[in-house]
Protein backbone atom coordinates (compact mmCIF):
# COMPACT_ATOMS: atom_id res chain seq x y z
CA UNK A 1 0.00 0.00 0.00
CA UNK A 2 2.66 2.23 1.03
CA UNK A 3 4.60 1.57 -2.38
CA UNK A 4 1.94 3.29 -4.24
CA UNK A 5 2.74 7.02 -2.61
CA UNK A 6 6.52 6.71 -3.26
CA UNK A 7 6.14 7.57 -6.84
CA UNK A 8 3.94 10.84 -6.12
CA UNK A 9 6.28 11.58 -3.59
CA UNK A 10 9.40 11.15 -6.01
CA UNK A 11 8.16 13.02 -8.20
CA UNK A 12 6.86 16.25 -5.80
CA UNK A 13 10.41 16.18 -4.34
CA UNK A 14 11.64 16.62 -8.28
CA UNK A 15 9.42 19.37 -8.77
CA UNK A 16 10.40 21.06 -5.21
CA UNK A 17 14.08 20.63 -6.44
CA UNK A 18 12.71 22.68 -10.47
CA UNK A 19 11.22 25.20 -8.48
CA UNK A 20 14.31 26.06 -6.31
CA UNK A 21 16.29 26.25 -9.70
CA UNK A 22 14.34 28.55 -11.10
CA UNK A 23 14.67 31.27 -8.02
CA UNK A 24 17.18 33.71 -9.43
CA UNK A 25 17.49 35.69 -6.44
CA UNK A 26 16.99 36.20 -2.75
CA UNK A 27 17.64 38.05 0.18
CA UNK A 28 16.43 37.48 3.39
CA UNK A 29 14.98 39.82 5.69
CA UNK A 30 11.87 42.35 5.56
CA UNK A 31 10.97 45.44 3.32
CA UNK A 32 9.63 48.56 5.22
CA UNK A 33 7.83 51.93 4.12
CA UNK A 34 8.04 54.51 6.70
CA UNK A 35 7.20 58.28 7.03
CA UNK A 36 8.44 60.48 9.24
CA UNK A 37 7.03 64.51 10.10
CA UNK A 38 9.06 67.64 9.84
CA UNK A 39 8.41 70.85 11.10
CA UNK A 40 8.45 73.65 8.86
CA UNK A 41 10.23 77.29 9.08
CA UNK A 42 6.46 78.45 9.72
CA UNK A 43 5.58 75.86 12.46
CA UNK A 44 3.26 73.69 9.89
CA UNK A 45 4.15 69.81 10.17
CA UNK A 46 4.22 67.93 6.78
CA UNK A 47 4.73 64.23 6.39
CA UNK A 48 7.99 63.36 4.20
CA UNK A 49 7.98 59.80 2.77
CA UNK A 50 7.76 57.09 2.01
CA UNK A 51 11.10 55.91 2.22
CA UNK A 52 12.22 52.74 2.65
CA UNK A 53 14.63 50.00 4.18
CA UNK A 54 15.02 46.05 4.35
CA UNK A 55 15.79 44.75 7.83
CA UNK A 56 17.82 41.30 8.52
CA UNK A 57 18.99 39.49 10.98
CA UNK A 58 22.81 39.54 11.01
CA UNK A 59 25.89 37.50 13.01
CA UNK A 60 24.96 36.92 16.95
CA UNK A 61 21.18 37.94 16.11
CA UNK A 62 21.64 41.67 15.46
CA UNK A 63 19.48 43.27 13.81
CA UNK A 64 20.20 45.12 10.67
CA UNK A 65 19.31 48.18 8.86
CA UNK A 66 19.83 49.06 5.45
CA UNK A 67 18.38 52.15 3.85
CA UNK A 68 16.95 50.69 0.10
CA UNK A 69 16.95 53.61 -2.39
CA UNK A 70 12.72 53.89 -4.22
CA UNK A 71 14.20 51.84 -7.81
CA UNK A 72 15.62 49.16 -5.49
CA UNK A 73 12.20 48.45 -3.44
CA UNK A 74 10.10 46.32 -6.09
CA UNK A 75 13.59 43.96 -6.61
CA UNK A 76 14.07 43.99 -3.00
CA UNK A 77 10.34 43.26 -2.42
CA UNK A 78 10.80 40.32 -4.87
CA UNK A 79 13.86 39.58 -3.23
CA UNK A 80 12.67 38.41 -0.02
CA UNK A 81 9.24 36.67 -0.85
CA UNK A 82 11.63 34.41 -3.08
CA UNK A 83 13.60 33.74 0.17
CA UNK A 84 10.32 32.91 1.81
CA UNK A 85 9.30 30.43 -0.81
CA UNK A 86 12.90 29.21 -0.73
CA UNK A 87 12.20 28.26 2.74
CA UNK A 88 8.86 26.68 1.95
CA UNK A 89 10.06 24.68 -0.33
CA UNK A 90 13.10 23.49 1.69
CA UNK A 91 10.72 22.49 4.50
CA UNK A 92 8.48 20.80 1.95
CA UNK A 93 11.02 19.00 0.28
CA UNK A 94 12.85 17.85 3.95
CA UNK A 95 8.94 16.76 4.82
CA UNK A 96 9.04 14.48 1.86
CA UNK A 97 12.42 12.95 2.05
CA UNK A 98 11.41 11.75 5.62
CA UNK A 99 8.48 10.97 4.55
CA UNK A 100 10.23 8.25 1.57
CA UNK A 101 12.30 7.38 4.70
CA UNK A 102 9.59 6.18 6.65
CA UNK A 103 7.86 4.67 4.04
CA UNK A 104 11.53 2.55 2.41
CA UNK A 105 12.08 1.70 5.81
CA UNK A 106 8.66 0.28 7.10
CA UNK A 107 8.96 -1.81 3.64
CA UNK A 108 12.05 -2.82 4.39
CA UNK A 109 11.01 -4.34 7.62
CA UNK A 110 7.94 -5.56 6.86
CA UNK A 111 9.60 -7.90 4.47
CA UNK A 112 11.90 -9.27 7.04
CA UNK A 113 9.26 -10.57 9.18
């Protein structure tokens, strides 16, 4: 019974491994738009922005900053959701491998007893 998943499984962890090919690029971390006030000569406040930045998580868990100039944001944008598919798929394709493992391994024994 078990044999007849292996091959749907084979071939998903195939496709997982096509899919992470075809990312280009990635960057991990998190795009922000921000706006800050300013106070003018004649006391009016007027909102300046957006501007933006991507935040990571460097060596020893620091956070970092990094200003990201307005042509950069849409790459950057793309950058990082193809990092969090990247990750998807790695988790997918590590579900499936154990998955094959169980399933190879439970044959495996059933056939010595």
């Amino acid at each position: 019974m078990s044999n007849m998943r292996l091959p749907g499984l084979h071939e998903r962890r195939i496709e997982i491994c096509n899919e992470i090919s075809g990312i280009e690029t990635m960057r991990r971390g998190t795009v922000n738009e921000f706006y800050y006030n300013s106070t003018l000569k004649d006391g009016t406040i007027k909102m300046r922005g957006p501007f933006y930045n991507i935040t990571t998580n460097g060596k020893n868990n620091k956070t970092i900053t990094q200003s990201l100039p307005k042509k950069d944001v849409d790459q950057a944008k793309h950058d990082t959701d193809n990092y969090k598919k990247f990750r998807e798929l790695s988790a997918e394709y590590v579900d499936i491998c154990e998955e094959i493992a169980f399933l190879t391994h439970s044959d495996d024994e059933a056939k010595k007893n």
